[in-house]
PDB file of N, CA and C in Angstrom:
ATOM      1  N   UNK A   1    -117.684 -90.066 -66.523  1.00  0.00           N
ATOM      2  CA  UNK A   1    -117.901 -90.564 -65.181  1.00  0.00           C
ATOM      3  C   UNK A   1    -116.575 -91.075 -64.631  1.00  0.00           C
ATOM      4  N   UNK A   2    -116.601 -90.501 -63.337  1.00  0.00           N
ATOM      5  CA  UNK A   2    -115.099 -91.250 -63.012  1.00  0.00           C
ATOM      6  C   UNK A   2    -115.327 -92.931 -61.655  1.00  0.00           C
ATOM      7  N   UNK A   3    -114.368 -93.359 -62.348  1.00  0.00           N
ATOM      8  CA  UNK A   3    -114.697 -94.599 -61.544  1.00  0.00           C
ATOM      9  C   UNK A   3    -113.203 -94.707 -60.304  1.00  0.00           C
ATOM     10  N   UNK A   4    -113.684 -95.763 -59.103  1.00  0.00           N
ATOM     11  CA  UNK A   4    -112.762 -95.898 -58.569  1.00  0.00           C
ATOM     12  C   UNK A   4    -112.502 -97.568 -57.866  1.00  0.00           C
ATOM     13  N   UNK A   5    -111.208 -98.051 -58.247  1.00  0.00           N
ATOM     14  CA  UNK A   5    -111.039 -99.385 -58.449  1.00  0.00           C
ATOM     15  C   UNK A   5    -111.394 -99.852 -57.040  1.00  0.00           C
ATOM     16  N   UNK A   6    -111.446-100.956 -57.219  1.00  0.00           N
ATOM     17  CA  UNK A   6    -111.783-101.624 -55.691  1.00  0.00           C
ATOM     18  C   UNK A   6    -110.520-103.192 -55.993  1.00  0.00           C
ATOM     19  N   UNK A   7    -111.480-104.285 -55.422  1.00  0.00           N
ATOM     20  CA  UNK A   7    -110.514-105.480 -55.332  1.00  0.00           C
ATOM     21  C   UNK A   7    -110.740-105.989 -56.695  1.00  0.00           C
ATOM     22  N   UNK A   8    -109.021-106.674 -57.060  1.00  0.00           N
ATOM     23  CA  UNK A   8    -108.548-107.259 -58.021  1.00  0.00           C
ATOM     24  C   UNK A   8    -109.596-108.421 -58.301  1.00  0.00           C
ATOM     25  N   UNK A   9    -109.956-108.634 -59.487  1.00  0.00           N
ATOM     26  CA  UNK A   9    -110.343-109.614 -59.449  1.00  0.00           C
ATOM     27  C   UNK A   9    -109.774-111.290 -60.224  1.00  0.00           C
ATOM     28  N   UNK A  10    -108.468-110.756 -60.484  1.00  0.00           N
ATOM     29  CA  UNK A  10    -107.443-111.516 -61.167  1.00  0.00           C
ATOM     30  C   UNK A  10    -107.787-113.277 -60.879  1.00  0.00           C
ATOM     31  N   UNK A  11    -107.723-113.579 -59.974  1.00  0.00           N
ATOM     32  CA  UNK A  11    -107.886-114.744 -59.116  1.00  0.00           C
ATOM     33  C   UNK A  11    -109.195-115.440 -59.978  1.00  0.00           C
ATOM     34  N   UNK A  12    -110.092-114.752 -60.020  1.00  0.00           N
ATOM     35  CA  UNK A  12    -111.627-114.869 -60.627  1.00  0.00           C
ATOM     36  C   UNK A  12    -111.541-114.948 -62.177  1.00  0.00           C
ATOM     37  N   UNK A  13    -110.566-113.908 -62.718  1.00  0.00           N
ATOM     38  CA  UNK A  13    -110.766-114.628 -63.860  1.00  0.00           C
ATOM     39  C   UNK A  13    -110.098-115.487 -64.461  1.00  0.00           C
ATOM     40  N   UNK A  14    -108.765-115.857 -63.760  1.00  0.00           N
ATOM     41  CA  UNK A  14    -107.847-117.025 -64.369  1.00  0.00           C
ATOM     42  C   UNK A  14    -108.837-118.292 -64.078  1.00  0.00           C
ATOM     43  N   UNK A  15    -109.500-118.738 -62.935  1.00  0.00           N
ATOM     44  CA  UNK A  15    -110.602-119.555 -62.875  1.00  0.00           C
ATOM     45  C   UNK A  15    -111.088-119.747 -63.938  1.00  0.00           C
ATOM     46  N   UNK A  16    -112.027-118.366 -64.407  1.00  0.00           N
ATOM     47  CA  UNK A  16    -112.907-118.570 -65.237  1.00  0.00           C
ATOM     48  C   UNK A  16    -112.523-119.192 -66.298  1.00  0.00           C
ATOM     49  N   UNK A  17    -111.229-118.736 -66.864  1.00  0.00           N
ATOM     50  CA  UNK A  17    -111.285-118.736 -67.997  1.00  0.00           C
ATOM     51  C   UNK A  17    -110.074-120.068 -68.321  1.00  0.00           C
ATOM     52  N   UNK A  18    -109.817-120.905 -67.197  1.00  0.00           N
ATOM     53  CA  UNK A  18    -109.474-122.064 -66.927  1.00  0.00           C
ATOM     54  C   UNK A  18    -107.589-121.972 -67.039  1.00  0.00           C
ATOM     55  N   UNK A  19    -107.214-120.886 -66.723  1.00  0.00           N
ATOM     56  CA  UNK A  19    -105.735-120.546 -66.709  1.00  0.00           C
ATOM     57  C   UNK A  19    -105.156-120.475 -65.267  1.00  0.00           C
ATOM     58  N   UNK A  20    -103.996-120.940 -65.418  1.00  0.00           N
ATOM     59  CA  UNK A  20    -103.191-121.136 -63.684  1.00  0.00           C
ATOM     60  C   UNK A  20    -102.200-119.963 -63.643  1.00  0.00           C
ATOM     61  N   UNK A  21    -101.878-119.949 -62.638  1.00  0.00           N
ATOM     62  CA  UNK A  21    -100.447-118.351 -62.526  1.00  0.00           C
ATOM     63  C   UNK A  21     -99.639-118.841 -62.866  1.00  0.00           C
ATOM     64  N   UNK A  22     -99.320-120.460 -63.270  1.00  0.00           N
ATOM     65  CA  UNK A  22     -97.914-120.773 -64.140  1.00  0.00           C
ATOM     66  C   UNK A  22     -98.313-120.484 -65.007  1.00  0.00           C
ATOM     67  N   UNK A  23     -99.423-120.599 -66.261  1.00  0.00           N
ATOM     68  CA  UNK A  23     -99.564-120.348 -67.397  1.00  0.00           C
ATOM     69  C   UNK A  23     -99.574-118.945 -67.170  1.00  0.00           C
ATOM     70  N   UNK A  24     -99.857-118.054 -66.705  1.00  0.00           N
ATOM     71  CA  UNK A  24     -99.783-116.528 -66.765  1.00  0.00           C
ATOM     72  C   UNK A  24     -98.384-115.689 -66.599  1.00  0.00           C
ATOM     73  N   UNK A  25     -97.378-116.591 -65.499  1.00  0.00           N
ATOM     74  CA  UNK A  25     -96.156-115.966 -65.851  1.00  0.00           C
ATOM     75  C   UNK A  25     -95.558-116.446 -66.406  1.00  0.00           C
ATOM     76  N   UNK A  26     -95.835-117.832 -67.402  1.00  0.00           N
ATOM     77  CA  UNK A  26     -94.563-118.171 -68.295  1.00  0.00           C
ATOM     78  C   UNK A  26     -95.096-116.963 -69.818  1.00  0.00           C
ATOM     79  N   UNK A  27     -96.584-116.729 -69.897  1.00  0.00           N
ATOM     80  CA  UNK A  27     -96.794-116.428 -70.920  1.00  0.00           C
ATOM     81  C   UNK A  27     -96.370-114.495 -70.960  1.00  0.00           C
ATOM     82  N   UNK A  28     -96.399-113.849 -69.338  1.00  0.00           N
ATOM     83  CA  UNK A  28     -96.117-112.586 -69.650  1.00  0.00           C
ATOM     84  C   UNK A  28     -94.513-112.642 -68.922  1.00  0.00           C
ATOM     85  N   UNK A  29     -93.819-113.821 -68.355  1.00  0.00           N
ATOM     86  CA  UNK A  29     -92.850-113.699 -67.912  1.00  0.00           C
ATOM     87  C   UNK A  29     -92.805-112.919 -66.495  1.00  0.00           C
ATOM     88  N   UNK A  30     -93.648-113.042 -65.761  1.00  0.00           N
ATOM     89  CA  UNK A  30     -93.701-112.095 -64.615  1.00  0.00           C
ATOM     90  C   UNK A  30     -93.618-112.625 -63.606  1.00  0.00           C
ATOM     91  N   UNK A  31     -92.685-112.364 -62.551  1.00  0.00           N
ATOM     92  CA  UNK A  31     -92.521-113.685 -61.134  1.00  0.00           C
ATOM     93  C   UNK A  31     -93.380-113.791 -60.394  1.00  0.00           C
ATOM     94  N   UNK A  32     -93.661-114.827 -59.944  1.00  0.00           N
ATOM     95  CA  UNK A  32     -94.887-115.518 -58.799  1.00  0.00           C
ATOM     96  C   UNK A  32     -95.268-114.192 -58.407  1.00  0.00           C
ATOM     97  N   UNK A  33     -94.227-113.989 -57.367  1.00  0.00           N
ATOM     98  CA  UNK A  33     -94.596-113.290 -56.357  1.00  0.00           C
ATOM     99  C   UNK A  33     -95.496-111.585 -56.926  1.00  0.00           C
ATOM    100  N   UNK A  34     -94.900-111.396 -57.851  1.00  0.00           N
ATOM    101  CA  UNK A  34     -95.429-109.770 -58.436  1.00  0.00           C
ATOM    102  C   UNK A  34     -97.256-110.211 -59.086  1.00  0.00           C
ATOM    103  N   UNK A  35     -97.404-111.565 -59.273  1.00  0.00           N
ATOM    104  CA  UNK A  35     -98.824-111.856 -59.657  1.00  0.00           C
ATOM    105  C   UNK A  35     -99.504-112.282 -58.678  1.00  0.00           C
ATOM    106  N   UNK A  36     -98.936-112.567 -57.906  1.00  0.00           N
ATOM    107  CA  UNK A  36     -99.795-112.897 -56.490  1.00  0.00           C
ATOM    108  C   UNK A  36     -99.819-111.618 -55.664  1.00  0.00           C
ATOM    109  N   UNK A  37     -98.807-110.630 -55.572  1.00  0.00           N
ATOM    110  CA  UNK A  37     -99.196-109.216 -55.525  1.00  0.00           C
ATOM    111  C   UNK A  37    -100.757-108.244 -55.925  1.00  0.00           C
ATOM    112  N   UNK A  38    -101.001-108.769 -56.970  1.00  0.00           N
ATOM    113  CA  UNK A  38    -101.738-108.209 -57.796  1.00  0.00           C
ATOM    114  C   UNK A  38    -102.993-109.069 -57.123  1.00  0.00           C
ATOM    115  N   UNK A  39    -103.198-110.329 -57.071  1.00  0.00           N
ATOM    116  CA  UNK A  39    -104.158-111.141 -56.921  1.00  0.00           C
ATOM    117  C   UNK A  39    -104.285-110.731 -55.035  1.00  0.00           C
ATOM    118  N   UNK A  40    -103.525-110.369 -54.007  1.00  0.00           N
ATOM    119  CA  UNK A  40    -103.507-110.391 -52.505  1.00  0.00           C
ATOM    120  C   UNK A  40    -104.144-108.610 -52.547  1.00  0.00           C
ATOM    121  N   UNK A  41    -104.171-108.279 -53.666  1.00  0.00           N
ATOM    122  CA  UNK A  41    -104.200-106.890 -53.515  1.00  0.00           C
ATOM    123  C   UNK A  41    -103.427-105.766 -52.776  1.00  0.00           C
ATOM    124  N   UNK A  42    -102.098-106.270 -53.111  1.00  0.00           N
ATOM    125  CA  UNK A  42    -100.779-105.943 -52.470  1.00  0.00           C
ATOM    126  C   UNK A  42    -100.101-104.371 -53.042  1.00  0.00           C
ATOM    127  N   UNK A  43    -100.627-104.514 -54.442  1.00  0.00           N
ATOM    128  CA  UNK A  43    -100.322-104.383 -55.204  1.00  0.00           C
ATOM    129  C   UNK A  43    -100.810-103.924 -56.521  1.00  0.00           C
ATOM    130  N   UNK A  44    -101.377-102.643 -57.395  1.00  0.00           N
ATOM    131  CA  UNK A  44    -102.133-102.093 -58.606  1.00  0.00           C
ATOM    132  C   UNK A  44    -101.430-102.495 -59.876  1.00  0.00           C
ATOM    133  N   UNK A  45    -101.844-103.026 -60.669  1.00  0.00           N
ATOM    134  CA  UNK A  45    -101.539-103.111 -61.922  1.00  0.00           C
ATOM    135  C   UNK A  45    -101.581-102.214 -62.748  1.00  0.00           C
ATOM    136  N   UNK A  46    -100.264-101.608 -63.138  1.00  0.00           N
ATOM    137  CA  UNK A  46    -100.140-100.636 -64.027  1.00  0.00           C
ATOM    138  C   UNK A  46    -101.367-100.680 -65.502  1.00  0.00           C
ATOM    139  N   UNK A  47    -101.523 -99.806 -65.958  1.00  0.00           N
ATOM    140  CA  UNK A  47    -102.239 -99.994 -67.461  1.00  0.00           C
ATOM    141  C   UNK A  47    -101.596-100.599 -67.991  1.00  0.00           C
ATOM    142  N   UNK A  48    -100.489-100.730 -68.366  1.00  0.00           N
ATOM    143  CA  UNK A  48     -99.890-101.440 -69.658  1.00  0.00           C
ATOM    144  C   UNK A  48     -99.738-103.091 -68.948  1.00  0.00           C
ATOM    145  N   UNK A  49     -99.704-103.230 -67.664  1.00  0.00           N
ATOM    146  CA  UNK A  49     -99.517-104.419 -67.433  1.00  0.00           C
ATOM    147  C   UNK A  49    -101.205-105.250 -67.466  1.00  0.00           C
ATOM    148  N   UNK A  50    -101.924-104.242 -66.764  1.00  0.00           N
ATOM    149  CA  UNK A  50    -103.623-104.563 -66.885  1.00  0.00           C
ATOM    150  C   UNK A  50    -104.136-105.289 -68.519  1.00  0.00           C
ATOM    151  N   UNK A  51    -103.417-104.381 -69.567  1.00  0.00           N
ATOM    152  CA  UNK A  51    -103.656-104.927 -70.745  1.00  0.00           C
ATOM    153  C   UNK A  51    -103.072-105.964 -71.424  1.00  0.00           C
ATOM    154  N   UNK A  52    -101.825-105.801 -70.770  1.00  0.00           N
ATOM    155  CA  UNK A  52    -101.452-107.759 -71.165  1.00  0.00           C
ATOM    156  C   UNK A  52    -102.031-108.485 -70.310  1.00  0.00           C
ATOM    157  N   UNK A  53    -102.431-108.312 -69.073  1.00  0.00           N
ATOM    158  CA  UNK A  53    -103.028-109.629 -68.292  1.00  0.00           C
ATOM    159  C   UNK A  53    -104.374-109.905 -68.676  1.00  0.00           C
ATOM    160  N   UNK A  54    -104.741-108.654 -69.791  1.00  0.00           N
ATOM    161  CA  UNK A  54    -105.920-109.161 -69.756  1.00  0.00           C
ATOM    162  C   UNK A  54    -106.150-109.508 -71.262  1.00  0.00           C
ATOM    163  N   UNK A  55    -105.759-109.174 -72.287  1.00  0.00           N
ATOM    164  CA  UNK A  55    -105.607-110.075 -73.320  1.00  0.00           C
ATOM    165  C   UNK A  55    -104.643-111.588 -73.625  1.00  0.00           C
ATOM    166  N   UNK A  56    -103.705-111.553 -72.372  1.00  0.00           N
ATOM    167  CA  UNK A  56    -103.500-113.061 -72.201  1.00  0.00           C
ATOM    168  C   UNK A  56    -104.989-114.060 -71.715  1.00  0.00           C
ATOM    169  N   UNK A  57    -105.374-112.953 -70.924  1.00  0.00           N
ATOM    170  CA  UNK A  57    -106.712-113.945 -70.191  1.00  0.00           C
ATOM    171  C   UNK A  57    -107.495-114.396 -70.718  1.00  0.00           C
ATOM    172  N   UNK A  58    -108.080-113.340 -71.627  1.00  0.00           N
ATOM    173  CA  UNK A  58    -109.188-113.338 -72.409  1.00  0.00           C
ATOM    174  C   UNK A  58    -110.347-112.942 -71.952  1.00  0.00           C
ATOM    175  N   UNK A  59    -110.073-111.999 -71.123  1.00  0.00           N
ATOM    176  CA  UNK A  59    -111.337-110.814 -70.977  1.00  0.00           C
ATOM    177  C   UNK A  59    -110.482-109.429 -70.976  1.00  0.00           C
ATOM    178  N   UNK A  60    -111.905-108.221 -70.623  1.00  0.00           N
ATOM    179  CA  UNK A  60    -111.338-107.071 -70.738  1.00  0.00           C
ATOM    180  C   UNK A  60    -110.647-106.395 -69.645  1.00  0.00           C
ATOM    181  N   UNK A  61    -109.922-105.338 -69.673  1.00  0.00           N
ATOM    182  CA  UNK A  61    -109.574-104.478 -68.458  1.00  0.00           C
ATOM    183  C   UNK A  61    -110.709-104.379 -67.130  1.00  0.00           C
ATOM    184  N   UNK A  62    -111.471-103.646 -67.675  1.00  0.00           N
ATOM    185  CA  UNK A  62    -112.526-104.076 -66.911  1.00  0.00           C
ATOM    186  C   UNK A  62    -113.103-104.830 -66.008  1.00  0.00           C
ATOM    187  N   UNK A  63    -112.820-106.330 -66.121  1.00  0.00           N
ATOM    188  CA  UNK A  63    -112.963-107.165 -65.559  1.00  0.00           C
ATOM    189  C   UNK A  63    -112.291-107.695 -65.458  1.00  0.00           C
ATOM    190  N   UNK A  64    -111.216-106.894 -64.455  1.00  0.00           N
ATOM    191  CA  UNK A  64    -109.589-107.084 -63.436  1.00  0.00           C
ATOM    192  C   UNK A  64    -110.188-106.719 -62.272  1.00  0.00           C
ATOM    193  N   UNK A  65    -110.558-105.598 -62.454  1.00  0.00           N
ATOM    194  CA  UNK A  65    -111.115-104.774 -60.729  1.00  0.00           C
ATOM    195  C   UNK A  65    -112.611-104.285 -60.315  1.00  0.00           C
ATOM    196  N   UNK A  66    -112.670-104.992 -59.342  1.00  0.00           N
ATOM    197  CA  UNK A  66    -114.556-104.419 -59.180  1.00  0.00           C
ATOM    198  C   UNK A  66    -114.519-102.831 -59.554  1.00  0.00           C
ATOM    199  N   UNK A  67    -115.015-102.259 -59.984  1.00  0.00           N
ATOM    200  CA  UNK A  67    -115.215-100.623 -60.394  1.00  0.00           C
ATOM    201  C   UNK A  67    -116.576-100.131 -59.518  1.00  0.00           C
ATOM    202  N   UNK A  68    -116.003 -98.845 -59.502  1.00  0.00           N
ATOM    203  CA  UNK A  68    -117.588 -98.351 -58.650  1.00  0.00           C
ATOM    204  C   UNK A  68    -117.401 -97.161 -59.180  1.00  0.00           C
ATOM    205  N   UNK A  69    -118.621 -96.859 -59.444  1.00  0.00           N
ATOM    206  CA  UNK A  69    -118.733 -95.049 -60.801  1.00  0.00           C
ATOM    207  C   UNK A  69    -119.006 -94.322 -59.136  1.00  0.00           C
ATOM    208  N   UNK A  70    -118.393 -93.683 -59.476  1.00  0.00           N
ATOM    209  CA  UNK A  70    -118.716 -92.088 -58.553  1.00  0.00           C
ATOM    210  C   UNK A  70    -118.957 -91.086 -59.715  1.00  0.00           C
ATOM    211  N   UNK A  71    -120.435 -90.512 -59.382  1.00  0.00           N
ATOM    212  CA  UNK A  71    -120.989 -89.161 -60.178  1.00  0.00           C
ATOM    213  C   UNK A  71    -120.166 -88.160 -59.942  1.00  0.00           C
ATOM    214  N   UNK A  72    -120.870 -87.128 -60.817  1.00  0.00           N
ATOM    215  CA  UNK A  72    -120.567 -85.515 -60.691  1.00  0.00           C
ATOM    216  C   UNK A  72    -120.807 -84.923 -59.096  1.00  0.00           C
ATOM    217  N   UNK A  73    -121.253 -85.160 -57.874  1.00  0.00           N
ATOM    218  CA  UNK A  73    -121.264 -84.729 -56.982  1.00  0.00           C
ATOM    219  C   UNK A  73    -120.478 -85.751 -55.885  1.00  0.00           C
ATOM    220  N   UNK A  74    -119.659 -86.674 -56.325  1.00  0.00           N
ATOM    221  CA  UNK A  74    -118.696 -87.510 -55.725  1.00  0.00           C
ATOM    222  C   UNK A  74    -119.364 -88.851 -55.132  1.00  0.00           C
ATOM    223  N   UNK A  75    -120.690 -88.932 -55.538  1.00  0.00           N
ATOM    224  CA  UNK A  75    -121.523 -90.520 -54.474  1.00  0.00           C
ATOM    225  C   UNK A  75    -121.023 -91.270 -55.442  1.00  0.00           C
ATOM    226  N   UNK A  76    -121.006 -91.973 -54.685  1.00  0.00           N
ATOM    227  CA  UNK A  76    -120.908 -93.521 -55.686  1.00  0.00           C
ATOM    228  C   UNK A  76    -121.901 -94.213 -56.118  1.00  0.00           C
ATOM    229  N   UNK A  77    -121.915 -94.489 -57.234  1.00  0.00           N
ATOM    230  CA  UNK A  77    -123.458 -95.080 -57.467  1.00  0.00           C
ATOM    231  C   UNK A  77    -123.367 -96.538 -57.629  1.00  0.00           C
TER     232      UNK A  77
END
C-alpha cells in the first residue's frame, strides 16, 4: 500500500513524550531553525534524519507524519 505524508507531527510528539527542541538539538546537534523547519512544515525530513528524531524521541517513524494509505486505484482511504 502506498502511503502519502501529510503534516509533521514533530511538535506533538516532543510534548508527548516531555522533550523540548533544546533537548532535541543538543542531542542530534541540529540548528533551531532546521527543527522548527520540520515542525512549520517548511520542510521534509529526510529518512535517515526521521530515524534519529525518532529514536531520540521515543516513538516510531510513523508517528512523525499524519499518513494517509492511498489504494491500488489511487483513493485514499
Amino acid at each position: 500500500m502506498k502511503f502519502e505524508l501529510g503534516r509533521c507531527l514533530l511538535q506533538e510528539r516532543l510534548v508527548e513524550y516531555g522533550i523540548t527542541v533544546e533537548d532535541l538539538m543538543k542531542a542530534l546537534q541540529y540548528k533551531r531553525e532546521r527543527i522548527f523547519d520540520y515542525i512549520e512544515n517548511k520542510r521534509m525530513m529526510p529518512l535517515a534524519v526521521a530515524i534519529s528524531v525518532a529514536d531520540t524521541v521515543g516513538c516510531t517513524v510513523n508517528e512523525l507524519y499524519e499518513l494517509t494509505a492511498i489504494d491500488m486505484t489511487g483513493r485514499k482511504t
